[in-house]
N, C-alpha and C. Protein backbone atom coordinates (compact mmCIF):
# COMPACT_ATOMS: atom_id res chain seq x y z
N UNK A 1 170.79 41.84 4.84
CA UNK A 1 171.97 42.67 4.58
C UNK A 1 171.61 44.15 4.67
N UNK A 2 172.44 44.81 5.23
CA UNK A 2 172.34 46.60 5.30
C UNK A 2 173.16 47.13 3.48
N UNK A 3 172.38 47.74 3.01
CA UNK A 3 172.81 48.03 1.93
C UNK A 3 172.21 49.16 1.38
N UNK A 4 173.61 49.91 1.09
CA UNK A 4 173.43 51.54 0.72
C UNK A 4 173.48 51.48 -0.86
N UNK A 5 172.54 52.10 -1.61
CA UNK A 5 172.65 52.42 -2.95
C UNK A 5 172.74 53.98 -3.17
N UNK A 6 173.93 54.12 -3.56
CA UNK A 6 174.24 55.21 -3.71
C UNK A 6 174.44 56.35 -4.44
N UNK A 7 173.75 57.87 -4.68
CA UNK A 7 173.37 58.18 -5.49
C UNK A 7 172.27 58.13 -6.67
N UNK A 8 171.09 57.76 -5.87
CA UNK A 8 169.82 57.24 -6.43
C UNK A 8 168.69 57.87 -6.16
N UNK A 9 168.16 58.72 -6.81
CA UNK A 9 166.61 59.14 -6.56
C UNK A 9 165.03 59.07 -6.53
N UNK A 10 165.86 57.59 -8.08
CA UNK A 10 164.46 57.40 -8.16
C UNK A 10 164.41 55.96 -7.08
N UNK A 11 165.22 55.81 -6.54
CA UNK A 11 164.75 54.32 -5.68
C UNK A 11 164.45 53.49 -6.28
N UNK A 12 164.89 52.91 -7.34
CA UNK A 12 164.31 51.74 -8.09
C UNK A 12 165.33 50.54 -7.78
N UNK A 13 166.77 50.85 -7.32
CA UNK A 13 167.32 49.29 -7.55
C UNK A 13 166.82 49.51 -5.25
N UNK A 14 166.95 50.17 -4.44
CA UNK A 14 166.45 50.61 -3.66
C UNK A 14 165.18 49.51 -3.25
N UNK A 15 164.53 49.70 -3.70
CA UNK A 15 163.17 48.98 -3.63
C UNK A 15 163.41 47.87 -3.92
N UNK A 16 163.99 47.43 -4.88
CA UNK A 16 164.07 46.22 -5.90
C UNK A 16 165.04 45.28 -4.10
N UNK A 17 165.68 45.93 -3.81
CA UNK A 17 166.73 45.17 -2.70
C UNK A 17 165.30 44.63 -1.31
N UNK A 18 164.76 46.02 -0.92
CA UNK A 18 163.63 46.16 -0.23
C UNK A 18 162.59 44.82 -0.14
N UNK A 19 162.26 44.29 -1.59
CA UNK A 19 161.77 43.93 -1.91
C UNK A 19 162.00 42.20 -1.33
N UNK A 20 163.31 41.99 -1.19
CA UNK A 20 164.39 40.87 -1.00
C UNK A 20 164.20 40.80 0.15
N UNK A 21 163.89 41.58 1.33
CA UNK A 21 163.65 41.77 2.67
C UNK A 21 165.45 42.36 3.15
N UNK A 22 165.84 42.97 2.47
CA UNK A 22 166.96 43.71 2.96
C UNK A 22 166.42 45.17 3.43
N UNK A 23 167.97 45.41 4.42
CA UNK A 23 167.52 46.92 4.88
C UNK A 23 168.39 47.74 4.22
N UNK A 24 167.52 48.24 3.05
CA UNK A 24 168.63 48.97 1.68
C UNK A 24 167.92 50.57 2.06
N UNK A 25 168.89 51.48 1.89
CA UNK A 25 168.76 53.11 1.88
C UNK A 25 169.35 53.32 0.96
N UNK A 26 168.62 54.77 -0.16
CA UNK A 26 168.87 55.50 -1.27
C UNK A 26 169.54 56.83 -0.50
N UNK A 27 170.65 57.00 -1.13
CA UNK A 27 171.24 58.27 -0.63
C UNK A 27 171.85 59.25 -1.83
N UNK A 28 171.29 60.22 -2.10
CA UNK A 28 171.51 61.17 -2.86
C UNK A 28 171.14 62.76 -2.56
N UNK A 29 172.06 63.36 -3.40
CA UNK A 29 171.01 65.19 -3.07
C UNK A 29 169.66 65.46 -2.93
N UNK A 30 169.63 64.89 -3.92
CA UNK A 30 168.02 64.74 -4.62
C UNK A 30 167.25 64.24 -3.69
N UNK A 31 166.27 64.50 -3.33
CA UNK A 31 165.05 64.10 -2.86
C UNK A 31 164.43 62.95 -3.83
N UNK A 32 164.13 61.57 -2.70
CA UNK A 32 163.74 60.40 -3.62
C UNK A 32 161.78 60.67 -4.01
N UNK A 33 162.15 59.92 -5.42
CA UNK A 33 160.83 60.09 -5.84
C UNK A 33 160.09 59.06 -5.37
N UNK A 34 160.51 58.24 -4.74
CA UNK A 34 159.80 57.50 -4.02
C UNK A 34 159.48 57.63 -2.15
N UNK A 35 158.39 56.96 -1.88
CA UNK A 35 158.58 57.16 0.01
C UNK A 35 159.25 55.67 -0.15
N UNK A 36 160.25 55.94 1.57
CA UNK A 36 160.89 54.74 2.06
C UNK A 36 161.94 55.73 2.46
N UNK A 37 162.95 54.63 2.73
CA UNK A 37 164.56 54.86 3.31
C UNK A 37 165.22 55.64 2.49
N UNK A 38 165.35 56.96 2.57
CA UNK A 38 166.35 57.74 1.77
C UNK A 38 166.83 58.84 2.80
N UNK A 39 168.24 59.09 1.98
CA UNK A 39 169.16 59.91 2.97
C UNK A 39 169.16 61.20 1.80
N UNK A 40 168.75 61.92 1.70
CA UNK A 40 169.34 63.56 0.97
C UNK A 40 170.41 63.81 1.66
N UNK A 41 171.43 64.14 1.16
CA UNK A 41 172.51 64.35 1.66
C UNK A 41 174.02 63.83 0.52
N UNK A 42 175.29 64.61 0.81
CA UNK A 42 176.12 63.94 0.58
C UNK A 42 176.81 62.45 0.88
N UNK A 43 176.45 61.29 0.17
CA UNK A 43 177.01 60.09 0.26
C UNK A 43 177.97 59.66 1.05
N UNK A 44 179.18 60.70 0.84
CA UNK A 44 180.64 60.29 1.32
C UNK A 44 180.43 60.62 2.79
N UNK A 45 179.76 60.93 3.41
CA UNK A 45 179.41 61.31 4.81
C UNK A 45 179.02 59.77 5.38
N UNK A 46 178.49 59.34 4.79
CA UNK A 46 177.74 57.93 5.35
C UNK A 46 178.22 56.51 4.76
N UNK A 47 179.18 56.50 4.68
CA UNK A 47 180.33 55.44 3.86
C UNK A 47 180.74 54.58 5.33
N UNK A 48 180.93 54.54 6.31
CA UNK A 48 181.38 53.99 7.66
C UNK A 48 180.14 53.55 8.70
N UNK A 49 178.93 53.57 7.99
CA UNK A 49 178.06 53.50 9.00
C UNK A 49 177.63 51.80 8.80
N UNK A 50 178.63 51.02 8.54
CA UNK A 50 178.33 49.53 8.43
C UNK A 50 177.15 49.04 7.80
N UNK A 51 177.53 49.32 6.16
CA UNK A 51 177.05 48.57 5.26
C UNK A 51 177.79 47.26 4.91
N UNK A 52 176.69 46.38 4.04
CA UNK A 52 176.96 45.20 3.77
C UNK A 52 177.74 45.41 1.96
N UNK A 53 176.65 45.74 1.76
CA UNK A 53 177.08 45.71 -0.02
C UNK A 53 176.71 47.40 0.13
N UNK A 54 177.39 48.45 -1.18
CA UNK A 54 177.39 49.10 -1.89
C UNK A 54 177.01 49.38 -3.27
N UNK A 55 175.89 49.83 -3.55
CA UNK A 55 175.27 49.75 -5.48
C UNK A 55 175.85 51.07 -5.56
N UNK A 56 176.86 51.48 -6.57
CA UNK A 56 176.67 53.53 -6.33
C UNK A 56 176.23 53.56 -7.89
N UNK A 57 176.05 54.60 -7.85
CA UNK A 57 175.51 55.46 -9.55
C UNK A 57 175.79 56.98 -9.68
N UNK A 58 177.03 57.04 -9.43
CA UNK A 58 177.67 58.29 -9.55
C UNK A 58 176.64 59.06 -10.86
N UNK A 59 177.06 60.20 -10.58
CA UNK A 59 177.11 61.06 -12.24
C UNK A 59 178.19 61.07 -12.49
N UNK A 60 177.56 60.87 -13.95
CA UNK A 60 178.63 61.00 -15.37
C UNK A 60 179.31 61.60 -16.42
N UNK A 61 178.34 63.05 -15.88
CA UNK A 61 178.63 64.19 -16.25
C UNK A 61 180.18 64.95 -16.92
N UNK A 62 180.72 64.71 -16.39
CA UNK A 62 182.22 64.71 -16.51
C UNK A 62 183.05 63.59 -16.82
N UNK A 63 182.20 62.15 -16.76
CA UNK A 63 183.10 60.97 -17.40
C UNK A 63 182.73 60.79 -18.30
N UNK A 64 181.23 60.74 -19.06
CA UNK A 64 181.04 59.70 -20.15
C UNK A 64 181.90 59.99 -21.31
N UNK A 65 181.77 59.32 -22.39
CA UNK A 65 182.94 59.74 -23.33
C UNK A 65 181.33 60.86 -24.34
N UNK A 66 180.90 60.37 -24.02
CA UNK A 66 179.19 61.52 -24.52
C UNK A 66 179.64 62.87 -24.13
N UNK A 67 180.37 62.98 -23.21
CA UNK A 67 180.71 64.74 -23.37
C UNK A 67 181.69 64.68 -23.87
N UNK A 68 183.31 63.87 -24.50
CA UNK A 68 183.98 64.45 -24.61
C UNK A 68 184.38 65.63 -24.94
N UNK A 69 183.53 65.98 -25.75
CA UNK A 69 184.00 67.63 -26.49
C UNK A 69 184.50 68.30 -25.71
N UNK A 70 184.06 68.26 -24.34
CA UNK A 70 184.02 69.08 -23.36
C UNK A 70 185.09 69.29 -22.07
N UNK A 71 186.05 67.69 -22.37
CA UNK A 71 186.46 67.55 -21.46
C UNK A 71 188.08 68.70 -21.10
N UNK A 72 188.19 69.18 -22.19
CA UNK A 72 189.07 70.26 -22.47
C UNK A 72 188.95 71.40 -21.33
N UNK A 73 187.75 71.84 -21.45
CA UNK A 73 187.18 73.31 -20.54
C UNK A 73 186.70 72.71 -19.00
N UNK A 74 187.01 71.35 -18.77
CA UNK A 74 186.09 71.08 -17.61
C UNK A 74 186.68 70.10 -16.82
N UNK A 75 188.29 70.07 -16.74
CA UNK A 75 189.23 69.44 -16.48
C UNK A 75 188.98 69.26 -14.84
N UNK A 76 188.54 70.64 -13.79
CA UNK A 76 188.68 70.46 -12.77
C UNK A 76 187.60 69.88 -12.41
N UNK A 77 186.67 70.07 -12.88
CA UNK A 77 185.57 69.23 -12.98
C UNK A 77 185.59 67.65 -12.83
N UNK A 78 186.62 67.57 -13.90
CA UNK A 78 186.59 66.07 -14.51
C UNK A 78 187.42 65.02 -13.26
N UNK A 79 188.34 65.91 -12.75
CA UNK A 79 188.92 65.34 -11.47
C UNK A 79 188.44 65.60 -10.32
N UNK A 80 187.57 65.70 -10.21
CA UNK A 80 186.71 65.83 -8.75
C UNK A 80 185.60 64.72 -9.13
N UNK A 81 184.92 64.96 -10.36
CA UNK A 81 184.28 63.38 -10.68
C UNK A 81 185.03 62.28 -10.25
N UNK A 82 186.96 62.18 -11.01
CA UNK A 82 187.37 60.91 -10.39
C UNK A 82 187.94 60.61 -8.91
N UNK A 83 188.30 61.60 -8.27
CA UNK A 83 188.03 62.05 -6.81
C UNK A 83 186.97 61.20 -6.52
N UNK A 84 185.41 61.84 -6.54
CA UNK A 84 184.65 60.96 -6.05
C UNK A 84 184.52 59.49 -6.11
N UNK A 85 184.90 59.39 -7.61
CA UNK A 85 184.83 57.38 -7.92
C UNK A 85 185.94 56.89 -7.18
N UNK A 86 186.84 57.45 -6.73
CA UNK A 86 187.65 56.76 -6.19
C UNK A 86 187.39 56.94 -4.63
N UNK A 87 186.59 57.81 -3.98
CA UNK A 87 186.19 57.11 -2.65
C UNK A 87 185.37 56.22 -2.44
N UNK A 88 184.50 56.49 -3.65
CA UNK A 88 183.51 55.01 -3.41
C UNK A 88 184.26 53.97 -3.98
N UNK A 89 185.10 53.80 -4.53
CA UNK A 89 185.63 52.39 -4.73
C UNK A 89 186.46 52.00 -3.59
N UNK A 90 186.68 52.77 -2.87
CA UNK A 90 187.92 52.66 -1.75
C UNK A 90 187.08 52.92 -0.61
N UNK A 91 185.73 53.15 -0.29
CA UNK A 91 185.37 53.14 0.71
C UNK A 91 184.93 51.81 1.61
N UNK A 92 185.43 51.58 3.14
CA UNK A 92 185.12 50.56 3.67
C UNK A 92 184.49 49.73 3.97
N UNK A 93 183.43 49.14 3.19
CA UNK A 93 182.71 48.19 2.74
C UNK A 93 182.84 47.14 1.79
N UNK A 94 182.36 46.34 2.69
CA UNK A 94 183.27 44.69 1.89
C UNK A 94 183.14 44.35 0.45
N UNK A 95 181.76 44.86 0.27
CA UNK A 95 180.97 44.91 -1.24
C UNK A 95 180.72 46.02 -2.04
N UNK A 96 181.03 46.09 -2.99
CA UNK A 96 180.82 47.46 -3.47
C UNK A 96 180.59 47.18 -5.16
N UNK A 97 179.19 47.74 -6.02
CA UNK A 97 179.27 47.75 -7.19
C UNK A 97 179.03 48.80 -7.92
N UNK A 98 180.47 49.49 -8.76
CA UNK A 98 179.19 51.12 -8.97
C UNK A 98 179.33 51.19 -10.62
N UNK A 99 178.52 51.62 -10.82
CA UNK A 99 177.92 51.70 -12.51
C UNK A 99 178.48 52.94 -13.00
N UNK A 100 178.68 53.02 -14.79
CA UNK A 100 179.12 54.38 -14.98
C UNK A 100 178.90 53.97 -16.58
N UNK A 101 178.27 54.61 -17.13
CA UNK A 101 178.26 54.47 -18.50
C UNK A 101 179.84 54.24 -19.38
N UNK A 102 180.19 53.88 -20.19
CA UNK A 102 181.56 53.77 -20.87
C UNK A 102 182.37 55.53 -20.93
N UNK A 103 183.34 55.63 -20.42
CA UNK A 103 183.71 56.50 -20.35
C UNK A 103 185.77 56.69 -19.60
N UNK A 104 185.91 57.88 -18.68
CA UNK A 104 187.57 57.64 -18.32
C UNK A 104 188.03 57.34 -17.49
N UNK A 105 187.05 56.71 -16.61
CA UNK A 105 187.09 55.91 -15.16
C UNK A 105 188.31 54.69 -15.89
N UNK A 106 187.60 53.88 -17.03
CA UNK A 106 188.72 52.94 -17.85
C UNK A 106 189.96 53.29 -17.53
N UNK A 107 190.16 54.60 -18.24
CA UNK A 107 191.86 54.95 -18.28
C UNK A 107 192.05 55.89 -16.78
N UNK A 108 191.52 56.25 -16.17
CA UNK A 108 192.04 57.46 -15.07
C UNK A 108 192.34 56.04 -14.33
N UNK A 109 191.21 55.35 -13.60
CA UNK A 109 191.18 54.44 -12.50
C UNK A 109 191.51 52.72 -12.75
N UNK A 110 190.36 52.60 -13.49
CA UNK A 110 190.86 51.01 -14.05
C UNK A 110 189.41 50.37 -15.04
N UNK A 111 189.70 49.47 -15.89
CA UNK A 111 188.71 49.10 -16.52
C UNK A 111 187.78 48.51 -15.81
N UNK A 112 186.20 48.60 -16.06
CA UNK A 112 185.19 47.73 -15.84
C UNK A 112 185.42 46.54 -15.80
N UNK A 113 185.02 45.21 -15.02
CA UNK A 113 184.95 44.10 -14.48
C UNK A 113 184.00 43.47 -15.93
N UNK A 114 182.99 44.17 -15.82
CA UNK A 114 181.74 44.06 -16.71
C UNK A 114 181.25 45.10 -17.75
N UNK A 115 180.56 44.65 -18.86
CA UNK A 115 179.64 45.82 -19.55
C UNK A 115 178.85 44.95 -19.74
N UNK A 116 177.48 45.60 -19.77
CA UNK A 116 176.08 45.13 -19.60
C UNK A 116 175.23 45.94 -20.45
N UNK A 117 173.80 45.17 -21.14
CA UNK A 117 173.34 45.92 -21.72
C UNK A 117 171.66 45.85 -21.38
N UNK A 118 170.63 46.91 -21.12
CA UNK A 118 169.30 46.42 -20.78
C UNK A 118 168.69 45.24 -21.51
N UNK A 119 168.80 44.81 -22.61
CA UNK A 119 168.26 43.62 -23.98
C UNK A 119 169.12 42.33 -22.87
N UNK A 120 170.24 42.37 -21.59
CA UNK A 120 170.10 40.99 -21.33
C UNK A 120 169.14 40.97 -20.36
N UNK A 121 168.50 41.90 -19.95
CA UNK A 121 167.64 41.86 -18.72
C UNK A 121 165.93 41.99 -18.62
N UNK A 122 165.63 41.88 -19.88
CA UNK A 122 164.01 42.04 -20.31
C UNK A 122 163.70 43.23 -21.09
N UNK A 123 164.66 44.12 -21.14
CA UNK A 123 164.28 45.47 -21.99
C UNK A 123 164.99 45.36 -23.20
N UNK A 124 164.27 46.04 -24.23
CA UNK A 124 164.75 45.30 -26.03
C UNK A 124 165.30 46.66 -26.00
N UNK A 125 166.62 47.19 -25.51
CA UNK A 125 167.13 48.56 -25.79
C UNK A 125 168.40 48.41 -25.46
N UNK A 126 169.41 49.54 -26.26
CA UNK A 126 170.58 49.60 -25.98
C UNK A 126 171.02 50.35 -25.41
N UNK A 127 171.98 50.16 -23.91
CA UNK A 127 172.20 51.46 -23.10
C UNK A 127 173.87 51.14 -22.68
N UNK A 128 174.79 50.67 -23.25
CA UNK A 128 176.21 49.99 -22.65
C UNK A 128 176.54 50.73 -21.27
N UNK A 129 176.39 49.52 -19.72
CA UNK A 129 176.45 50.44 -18.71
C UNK A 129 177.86 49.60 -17.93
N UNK A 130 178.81 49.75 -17.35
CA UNK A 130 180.10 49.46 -16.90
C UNK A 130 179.72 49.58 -15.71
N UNK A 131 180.73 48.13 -15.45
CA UNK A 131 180.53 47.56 -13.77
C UNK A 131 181.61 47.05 -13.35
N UNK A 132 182.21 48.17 -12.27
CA UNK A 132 183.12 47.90 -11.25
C UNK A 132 183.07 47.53 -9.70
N UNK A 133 183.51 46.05 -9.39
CA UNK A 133 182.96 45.33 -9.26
C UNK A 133 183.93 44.70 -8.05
N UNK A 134 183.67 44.82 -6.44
CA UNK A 134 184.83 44.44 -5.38
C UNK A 134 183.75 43.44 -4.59
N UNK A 135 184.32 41.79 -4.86
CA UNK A 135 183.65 40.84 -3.53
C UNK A 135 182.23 40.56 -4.16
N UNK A 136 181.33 40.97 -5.50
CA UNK A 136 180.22 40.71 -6.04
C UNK A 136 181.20 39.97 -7.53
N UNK A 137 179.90 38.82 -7.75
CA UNK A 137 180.22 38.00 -8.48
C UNK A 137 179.28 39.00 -10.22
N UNK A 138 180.18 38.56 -11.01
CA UNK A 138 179.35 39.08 -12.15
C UNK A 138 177.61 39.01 -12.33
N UNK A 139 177.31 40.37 -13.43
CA UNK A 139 175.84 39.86 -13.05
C UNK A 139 175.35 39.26 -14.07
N UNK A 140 174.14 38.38 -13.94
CA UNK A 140 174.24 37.18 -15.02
C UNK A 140 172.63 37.80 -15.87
N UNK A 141 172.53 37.95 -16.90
CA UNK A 141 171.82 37.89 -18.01
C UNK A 141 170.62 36.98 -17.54
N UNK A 142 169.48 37.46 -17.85
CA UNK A 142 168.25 37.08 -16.70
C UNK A 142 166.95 36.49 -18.11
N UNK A 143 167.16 38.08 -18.82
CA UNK A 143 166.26 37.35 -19.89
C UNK A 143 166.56 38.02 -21.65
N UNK A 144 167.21 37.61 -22.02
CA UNK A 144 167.61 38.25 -23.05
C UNK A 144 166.60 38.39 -24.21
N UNK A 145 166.21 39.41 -24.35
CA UNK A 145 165.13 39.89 -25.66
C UNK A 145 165.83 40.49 -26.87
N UNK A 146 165.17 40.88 -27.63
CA UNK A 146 164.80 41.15 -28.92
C UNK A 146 165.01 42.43 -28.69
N UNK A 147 165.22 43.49 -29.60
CA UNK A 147 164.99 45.03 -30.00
C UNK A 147 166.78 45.59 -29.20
N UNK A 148 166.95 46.32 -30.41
CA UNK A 148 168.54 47.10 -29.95
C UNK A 148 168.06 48.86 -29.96
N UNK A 149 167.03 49.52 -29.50
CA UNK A 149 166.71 50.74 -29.68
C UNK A 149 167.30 51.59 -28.65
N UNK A 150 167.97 52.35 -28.77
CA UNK A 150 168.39 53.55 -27.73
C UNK A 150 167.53 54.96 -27.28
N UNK A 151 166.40 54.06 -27.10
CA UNK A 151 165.58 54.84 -26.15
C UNK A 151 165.79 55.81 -26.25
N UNK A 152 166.45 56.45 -25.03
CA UNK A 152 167.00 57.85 -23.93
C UNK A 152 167.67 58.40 -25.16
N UNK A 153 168.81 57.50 -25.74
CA UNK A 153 169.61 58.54 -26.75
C UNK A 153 168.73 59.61 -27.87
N UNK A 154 167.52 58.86 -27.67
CA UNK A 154 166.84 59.29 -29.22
C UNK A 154 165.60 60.32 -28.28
N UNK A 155 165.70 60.20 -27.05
CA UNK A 155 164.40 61.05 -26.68
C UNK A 155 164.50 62.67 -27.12
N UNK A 156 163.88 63.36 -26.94
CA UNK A 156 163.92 64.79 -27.54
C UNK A 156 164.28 65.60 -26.38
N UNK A 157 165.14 66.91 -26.47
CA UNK A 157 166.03 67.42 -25.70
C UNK A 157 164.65 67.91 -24.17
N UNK A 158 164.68 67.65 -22.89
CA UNK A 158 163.86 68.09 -22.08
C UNK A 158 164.14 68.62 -20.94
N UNK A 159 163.77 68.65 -19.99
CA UNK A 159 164.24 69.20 -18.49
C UNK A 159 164.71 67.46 -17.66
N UNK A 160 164.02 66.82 -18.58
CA UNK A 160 163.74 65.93 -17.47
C UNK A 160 164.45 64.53 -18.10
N UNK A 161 165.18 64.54 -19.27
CA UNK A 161 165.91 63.68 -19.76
C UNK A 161 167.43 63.54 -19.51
N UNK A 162 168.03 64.06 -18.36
CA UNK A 162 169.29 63.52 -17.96
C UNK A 162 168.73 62.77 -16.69
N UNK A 163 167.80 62.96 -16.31
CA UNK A 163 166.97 62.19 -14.41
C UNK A 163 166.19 60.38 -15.64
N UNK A 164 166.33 60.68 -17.32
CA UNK A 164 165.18 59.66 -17.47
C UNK A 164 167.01 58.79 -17.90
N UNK A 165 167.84 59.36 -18.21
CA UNK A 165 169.29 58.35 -18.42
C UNK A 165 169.76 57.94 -17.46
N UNK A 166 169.78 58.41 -16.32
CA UNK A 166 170.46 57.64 -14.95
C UNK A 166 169.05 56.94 -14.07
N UNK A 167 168.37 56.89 -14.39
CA UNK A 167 167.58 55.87 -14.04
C UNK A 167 167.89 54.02 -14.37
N UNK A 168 167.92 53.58 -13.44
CA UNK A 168 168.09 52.20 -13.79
C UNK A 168 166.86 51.30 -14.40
N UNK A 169 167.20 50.30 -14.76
CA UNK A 169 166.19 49.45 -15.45
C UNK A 169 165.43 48.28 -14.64
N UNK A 170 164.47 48.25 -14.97
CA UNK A 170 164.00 47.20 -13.31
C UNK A 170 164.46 46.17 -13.57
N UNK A 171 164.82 45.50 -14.70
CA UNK A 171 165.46 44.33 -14.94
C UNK A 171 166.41 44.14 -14.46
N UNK A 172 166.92 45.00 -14.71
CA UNK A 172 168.65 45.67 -14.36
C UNK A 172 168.96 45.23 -12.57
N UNK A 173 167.92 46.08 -11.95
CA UNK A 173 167.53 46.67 -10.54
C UNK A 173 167.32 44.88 -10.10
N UNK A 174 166.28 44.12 -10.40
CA UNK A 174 165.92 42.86 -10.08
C UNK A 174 166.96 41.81 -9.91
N UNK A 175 167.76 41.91 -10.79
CA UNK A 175 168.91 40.79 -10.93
C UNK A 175 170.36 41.45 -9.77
N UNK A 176 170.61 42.49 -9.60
CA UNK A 176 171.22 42.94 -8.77
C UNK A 176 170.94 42.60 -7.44
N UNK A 177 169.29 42.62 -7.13
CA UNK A 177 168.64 42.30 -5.68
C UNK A 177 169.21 40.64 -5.63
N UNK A 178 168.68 40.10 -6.90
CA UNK A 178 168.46 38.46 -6.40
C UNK A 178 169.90 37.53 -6.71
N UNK A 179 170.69 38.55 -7.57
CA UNK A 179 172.14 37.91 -7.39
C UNK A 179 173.11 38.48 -6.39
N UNK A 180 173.30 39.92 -6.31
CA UNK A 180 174.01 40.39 -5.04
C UNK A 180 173.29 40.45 -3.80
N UNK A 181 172.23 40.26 -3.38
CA UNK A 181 171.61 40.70 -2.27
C UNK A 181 171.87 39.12 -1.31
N UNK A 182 172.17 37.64 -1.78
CA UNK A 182 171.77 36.59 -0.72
C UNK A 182 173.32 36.32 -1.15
N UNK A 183 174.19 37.20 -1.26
CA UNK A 183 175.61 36.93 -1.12
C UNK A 183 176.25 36.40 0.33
N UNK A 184 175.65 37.33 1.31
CA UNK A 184 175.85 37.23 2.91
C UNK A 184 175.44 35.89 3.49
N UNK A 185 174.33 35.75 2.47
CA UNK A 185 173.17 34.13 3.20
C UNK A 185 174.53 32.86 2.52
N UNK A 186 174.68 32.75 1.23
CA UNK A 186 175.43 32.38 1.08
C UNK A 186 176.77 31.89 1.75
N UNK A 187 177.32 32.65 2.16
CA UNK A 187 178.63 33.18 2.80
C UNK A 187 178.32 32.62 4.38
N UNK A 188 177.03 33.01 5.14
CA UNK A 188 176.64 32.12 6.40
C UNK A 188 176.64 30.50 6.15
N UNK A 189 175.55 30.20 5.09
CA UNK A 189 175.39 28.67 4.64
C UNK A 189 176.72 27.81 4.68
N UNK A 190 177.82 28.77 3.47
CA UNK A 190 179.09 28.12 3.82
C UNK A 190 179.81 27.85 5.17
N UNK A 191 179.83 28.60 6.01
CA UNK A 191 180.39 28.73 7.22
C UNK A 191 179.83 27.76 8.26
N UNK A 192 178.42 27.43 8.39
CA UNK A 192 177.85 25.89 8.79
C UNK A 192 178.21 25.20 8.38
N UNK A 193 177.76 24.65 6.95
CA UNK A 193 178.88 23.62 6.37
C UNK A 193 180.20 23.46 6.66
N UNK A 194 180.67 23.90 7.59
CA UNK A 194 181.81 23.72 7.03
C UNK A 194 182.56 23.70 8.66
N UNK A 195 181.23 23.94 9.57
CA UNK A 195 181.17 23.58 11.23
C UNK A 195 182.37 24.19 11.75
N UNK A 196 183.18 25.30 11.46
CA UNK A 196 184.26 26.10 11.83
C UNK A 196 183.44 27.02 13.04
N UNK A 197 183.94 26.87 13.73
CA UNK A 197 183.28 27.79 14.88
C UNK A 197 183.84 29.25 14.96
N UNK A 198 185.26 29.05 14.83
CA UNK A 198 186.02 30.23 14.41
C UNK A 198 185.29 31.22 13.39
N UNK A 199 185.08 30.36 12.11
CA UNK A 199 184.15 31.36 10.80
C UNK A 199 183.13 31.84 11.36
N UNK A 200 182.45 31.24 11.95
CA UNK A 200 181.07 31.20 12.18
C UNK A 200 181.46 32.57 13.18
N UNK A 201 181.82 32.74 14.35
CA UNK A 201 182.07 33.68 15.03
C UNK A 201 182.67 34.81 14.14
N UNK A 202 183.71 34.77 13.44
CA UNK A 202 183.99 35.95 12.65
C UNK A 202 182.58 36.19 11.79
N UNK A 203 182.14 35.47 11.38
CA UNK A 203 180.97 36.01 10.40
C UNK A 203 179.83 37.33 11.28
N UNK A 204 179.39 37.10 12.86
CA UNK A 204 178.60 37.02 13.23
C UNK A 204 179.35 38.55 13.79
């Protein structure tokens, strides 16, 4: 599968796809902290270049309900954030899953499909992350541990602690590869079975 994750620097769900033998690219401003397939650049530029699935990870800057205080003074702001969520939800790709911490995507656009927490995925921490969710099946709880600690919330104020909150979790990153990534294989398998020559040609 060709698959764009979008808005990602550190390349972690990126790799994690990579890893699956997909041809996944990280596309963000940011320069990836990893080597491999990354696009610096604006996202919405590269939305038509025939992807399979879509991971995005907008910023949240202007949605989470963690700023509300703010959302008063930062209104134009706040609609150009949902501007953006709404091209990536509406952009032309069959699959699309994009993450956003709890926040007004709910009420501006529409509620999360899902909320998820790192403790179902091998990490004993609490991070509530929202998943909107087109043509991907929910994601399923891999290994559920022990410990409810909020990490990131509790780290001490730094340069480098809004890049350590939008980082994904490899657990997180892993179960995304091995449940959304053989969606397509799937979707072929059916189409043999099922000896339609017609499918089989549309698939291809």
């Amino acid at each position: 599968m060709r698959v764009l994750i979008a808005c990602e620097f550190s390349s972690i769900v990126r790799d994690a796809f990579v890893k699956h033998g997909h041809d996944a690219w990280s596309c963000d401003l940011l320069p990836s902290e990893r080597e491999g397939n990354h696009i610096q650049d604006n996202v919405l530029k590269y939305l038509r270049n025939g992807w399979d699935l879509m991971v995005a990870f907008p910023p949240c800057t202007y949605l989470a309900v963690s700023g509300a205080r703010w959302f008063k003074v930062r209104q134009k702001e706040q609609e150009a954030a949902l501007n953006f969520i709404r091209a990536l939800l509406n952009a032309p790709i069959p699959r699309i899953a994009l993450e956003n911490p709890i926040g007004i995507i709910s009420t501006h656009i529409r509620k999360p499909d899902q909320i998820i927490q790192p403790w179902q995925f091998g990490h004993g921490e609490t991070k509530a992350t929202c998943l909107w969710l087109k043509n991907v099946p929910l994601l399923k709880p891999t290994d559920i541990v022990k410990g409810r600690f909020g990490r990131v919330h509790h780290e001490p104020p730094n340069s480098d602690r809004w890049k350590n909150r939008s980082r994904t979790y490899q657990g997180i990153a892993e179960a995304m590869a091995e449940q959304w990534g053989n969606l397509g294989v799937k979707r072929i398998e059916a189409m043999e079975e099922s000896n339609d020559p017609a499918e089989l040609h549309h698939e291809g």
